[in-house]
N, C-alpha and C. Protein backbone atom coordinates (compact mmCIF):
# COMPACT_ATOMS: atom_id res chain seq x y z
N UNK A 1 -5.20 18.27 2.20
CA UNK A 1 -5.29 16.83 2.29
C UNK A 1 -6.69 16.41 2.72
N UNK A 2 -7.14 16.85 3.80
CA UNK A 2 -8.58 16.79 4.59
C UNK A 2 -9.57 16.85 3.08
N UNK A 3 -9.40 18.34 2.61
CA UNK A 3 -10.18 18.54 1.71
C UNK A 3 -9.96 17.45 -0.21
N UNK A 4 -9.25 16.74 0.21
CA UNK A 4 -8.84 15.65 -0.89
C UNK A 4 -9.82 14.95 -0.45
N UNK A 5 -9.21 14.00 0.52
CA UNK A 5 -9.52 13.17 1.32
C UNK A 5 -11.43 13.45 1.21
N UNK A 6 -12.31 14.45 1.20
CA UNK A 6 -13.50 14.66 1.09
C UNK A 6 -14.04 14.12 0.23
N UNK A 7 -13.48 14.66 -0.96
CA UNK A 7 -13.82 14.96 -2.14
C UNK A 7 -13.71 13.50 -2.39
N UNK A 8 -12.55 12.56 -2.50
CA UNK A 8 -12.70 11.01 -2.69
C UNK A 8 -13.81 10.73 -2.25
N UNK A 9 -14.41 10.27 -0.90
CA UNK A 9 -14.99 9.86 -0.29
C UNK A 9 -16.30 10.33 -0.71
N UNK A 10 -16.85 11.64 -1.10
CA UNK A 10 -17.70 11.80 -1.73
C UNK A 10 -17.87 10.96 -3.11
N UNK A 11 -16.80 11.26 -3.51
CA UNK A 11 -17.36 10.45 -4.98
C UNK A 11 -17.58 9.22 -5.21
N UNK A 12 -17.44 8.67 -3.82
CA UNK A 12 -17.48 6.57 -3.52
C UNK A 12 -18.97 6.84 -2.88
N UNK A 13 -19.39 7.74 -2.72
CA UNK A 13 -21.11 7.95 -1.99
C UNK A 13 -20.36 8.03 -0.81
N UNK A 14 -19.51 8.36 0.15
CA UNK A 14 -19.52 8.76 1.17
C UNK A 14 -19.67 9.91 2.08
N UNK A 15 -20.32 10.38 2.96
CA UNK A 15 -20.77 11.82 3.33
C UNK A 15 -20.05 11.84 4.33
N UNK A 16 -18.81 12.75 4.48
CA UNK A 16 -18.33 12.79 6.18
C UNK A 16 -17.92 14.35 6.24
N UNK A 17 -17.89 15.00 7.31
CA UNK A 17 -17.48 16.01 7.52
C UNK A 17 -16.14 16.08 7.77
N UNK A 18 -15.27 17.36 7.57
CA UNK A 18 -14.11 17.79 7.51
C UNK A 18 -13.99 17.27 9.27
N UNK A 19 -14.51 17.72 10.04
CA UNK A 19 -14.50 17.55 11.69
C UNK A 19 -14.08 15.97 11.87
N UNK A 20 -15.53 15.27 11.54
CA UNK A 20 -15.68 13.86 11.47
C UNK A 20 -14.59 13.10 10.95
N UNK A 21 -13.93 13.90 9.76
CA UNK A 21 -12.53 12.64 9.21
C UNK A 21 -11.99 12.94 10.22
N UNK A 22 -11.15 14.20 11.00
CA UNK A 22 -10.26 14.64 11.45
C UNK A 22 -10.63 13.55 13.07
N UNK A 23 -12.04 13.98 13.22
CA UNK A 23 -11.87 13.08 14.73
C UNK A 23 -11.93 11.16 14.43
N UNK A 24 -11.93 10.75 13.72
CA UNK A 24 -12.24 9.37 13.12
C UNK A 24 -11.23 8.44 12.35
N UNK A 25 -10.19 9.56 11.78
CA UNK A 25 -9.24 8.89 11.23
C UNK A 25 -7.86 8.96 11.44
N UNK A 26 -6.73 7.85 12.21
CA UNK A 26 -5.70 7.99 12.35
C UNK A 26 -4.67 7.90 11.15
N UNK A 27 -4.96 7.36 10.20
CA UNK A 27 -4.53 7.51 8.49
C UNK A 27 -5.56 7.70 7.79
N UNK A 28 -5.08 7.99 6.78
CA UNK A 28 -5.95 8.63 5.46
C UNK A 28 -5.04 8.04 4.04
N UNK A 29 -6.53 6.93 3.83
CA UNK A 29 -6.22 5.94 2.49
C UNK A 29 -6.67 7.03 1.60
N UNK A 30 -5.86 7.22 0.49
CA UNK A 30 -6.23 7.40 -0.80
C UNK A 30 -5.72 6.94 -1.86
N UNK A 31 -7.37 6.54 -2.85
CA UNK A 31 -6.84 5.93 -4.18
C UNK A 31 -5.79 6.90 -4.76
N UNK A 32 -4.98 5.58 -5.13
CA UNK A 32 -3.65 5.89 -6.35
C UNK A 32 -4.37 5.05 -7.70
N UNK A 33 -5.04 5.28 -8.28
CA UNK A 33 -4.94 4.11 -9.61
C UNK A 33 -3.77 3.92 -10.24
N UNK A 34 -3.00 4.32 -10.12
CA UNK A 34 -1.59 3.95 -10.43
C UNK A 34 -0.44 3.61 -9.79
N UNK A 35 -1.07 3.51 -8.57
CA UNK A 35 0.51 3.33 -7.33
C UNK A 35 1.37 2.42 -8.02
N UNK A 36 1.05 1.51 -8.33
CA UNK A 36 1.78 0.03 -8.54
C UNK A 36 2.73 0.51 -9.75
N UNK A 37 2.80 1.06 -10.97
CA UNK A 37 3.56 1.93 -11.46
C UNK A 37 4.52 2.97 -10.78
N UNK A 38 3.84 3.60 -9.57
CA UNK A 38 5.06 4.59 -9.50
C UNK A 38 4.67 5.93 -9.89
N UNK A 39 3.09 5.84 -10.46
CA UNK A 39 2.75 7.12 -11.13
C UNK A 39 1.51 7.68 -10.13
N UNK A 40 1.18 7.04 -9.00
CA UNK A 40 -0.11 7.08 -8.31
C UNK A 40 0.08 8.91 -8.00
N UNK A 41 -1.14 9.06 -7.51
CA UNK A 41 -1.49 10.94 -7.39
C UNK A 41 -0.99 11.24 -6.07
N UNK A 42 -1.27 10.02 -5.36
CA UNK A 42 -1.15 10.67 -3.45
C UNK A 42 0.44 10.59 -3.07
N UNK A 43 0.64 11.08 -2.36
CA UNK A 43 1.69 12.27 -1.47
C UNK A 43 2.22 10.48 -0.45
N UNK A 44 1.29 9.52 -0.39
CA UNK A 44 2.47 9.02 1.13
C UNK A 44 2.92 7.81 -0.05
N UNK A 45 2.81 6.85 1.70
CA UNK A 45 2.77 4.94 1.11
C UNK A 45 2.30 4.81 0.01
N UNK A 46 3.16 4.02 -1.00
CA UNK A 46 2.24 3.57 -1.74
C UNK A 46 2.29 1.73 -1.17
N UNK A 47 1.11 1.72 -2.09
CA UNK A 47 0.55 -0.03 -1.48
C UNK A 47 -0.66 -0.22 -2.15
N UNK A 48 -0.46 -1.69 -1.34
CA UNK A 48 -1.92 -2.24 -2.55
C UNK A 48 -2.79 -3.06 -0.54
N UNK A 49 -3.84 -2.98 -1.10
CA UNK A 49 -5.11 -3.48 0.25
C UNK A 49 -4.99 -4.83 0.03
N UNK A 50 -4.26 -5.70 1.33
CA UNK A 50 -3.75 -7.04 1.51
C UNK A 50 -5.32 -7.58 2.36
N UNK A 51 -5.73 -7.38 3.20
CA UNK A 51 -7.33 -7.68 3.79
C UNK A 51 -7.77 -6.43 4.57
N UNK A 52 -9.39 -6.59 4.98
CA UNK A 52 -10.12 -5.74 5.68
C UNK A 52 -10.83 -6.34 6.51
N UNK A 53 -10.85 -5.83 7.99
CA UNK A 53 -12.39 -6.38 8.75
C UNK A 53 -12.84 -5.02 8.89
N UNK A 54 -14.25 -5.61 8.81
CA UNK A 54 -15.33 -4.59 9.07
C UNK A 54 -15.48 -4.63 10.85
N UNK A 55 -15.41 -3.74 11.55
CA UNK A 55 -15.46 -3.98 12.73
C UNK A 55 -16.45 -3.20 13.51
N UNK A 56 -17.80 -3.13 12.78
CA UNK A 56 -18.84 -1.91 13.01
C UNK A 56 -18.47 -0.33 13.00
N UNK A 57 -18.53 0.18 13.70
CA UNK A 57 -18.21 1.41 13.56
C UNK A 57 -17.14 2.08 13.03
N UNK A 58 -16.00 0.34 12.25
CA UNK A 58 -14.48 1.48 11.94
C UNK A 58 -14.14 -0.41 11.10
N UNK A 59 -13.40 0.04 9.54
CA UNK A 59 -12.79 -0.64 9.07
C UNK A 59 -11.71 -0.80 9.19
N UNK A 60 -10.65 -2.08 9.40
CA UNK A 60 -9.20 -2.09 9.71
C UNK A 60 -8.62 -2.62 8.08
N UNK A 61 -8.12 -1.55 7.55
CA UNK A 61 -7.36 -2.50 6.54
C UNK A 61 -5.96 -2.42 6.65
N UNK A 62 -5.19 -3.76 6.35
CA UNK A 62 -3.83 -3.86 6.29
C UNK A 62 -3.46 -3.80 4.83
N UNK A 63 -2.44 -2.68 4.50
CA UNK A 63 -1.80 -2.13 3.25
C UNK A 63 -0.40 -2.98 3.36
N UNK A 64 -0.29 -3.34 2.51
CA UNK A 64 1.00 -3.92 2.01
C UNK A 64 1.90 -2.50 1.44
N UNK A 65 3.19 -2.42 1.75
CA UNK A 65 3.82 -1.06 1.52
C UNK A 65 5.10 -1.84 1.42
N UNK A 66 6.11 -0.55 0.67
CA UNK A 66 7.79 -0.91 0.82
C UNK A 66 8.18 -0.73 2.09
N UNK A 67 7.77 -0.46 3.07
CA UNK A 67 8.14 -0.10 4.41
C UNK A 67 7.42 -1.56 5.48
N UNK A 68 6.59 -2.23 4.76
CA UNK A 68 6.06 -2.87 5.57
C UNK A 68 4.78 -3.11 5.51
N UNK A 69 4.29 -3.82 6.71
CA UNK A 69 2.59 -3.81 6.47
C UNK A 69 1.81 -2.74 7.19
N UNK A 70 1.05 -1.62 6.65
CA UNK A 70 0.48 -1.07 7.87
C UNK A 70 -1.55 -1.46 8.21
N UNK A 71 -1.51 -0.93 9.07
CA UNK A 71 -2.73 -1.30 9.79
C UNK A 71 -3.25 0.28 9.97
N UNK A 72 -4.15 0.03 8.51
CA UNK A 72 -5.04 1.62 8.50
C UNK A 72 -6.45 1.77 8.96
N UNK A 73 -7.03 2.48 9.95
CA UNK A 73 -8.20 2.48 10.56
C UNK A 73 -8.60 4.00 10.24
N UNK A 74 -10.35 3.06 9.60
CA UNK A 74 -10.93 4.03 8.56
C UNK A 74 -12.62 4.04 8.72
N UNK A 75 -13.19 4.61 8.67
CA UNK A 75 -14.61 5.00 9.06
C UNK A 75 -15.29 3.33 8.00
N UNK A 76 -16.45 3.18 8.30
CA UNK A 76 -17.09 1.64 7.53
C UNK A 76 -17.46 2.18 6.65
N UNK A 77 -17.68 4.06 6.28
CA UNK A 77 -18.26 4.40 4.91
C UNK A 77 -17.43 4.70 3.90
N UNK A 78 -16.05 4.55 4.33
CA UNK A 78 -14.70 4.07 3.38
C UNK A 78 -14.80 2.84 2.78
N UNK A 79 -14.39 2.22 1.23
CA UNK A 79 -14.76 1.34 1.15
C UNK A 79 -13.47 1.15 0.04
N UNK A 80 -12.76 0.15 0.29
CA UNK A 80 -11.61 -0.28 -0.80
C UNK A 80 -11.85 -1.60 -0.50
N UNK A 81 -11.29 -2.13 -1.73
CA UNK A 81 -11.36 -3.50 -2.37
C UNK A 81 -9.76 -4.36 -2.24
N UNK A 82 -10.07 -5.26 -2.06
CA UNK A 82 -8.48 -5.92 -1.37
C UNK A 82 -7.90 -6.27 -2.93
N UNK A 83 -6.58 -5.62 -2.83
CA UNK A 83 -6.02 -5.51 -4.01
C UNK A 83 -5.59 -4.32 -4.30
N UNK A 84 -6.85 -3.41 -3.91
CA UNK A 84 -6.66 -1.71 -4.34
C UNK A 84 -5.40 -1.49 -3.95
N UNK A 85 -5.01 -0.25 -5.22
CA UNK A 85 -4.05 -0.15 -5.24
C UNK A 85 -4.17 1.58 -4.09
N UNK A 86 -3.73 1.88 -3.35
CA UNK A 86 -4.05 3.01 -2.29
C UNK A 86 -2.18 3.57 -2.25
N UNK A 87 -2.36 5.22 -1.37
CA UNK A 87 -1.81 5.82 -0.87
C UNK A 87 -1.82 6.04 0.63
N UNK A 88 -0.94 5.75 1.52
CA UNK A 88 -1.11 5.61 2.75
C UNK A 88 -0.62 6.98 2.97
N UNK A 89 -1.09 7.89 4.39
CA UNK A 89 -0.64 9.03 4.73
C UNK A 89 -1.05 9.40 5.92
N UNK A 90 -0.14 9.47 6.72
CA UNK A 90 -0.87 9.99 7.99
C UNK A 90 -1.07 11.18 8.31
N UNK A 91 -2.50 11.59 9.01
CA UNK A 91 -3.32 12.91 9.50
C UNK A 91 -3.36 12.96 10.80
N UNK A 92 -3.15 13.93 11.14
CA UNK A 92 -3.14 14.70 12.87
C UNK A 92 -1.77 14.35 13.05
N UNK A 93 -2.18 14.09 14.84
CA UNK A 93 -0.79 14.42 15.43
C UNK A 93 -0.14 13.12 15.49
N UNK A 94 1.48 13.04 15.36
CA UNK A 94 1.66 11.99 15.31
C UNK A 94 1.24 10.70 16.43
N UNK A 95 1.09 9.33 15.96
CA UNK A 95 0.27 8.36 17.06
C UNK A 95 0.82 7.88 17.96
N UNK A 96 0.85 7.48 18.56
CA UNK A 96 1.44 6.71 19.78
C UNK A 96 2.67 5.62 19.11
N UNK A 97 4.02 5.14 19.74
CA UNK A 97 4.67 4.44 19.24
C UNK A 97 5.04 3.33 20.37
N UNK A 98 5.44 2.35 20.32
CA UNK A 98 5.47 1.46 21.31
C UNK A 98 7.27 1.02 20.96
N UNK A 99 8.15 1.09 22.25
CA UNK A 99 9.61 1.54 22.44
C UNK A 99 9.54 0.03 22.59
N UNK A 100 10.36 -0.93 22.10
CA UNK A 100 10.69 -2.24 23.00
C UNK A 100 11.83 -2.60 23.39
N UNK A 101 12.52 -0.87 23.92
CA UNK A 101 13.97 -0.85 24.81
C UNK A 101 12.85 -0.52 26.50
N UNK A 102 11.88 0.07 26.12
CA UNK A 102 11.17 0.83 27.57
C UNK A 102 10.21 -0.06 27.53
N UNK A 103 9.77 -0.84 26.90
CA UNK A 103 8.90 -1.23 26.88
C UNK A 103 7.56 -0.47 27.17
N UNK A 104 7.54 0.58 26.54
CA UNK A 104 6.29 2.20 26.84
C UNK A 104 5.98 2.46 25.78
């Protein structure tokens, strides 16, 4: 996946190291050119890019999905277009979840 995940990002002009995604990214967008069909290449979410802020050092985009909206945080040398049609998937360990029986 890491090594997918490269290889995209290379081919958009992006240079990141295997280390660098791993410490930098809590999901990992990848183009589907076909999600919206049903035929897209990637393994998670499928969805299409609803908006983005650029927030210096880290882009926030919100994916529109059948599950919902998620909120994917992605290096600024990632670059999707609102509309894109993407694969959502999460990398590392799973993230923090917020209980609102414990409120924790």
């Amino acid at each position: 996946m890491i090594q997918r995940l490269c290889a995209l990002l290379e081919d958009a002009g992006a240079e990141l190291s295997e280390v660098e995604l791993r410490d930098v990214l809590w999901f990992a967008a990848t183009t589907a050119p076909s999600a919206t069909d049903g035929d897209g290449d990637g393994d998670g979410a499928k969805g299409r890019v609803v908006s983005k802020e650029a927030l210096g050092d880290e882009t926030i985009y919100v994916v529109e999905t059948e599950a919902g909206l998620l909120n994917v945080r992605m290096p600024p040398t990632a670059r999707f277009a609102e509309e894109q049609a993407v694969s959502v998937t999460h990398v590392g360990a799973a993230p923090p979840a917020y209980d609102p029986q414990s409120e924790q």
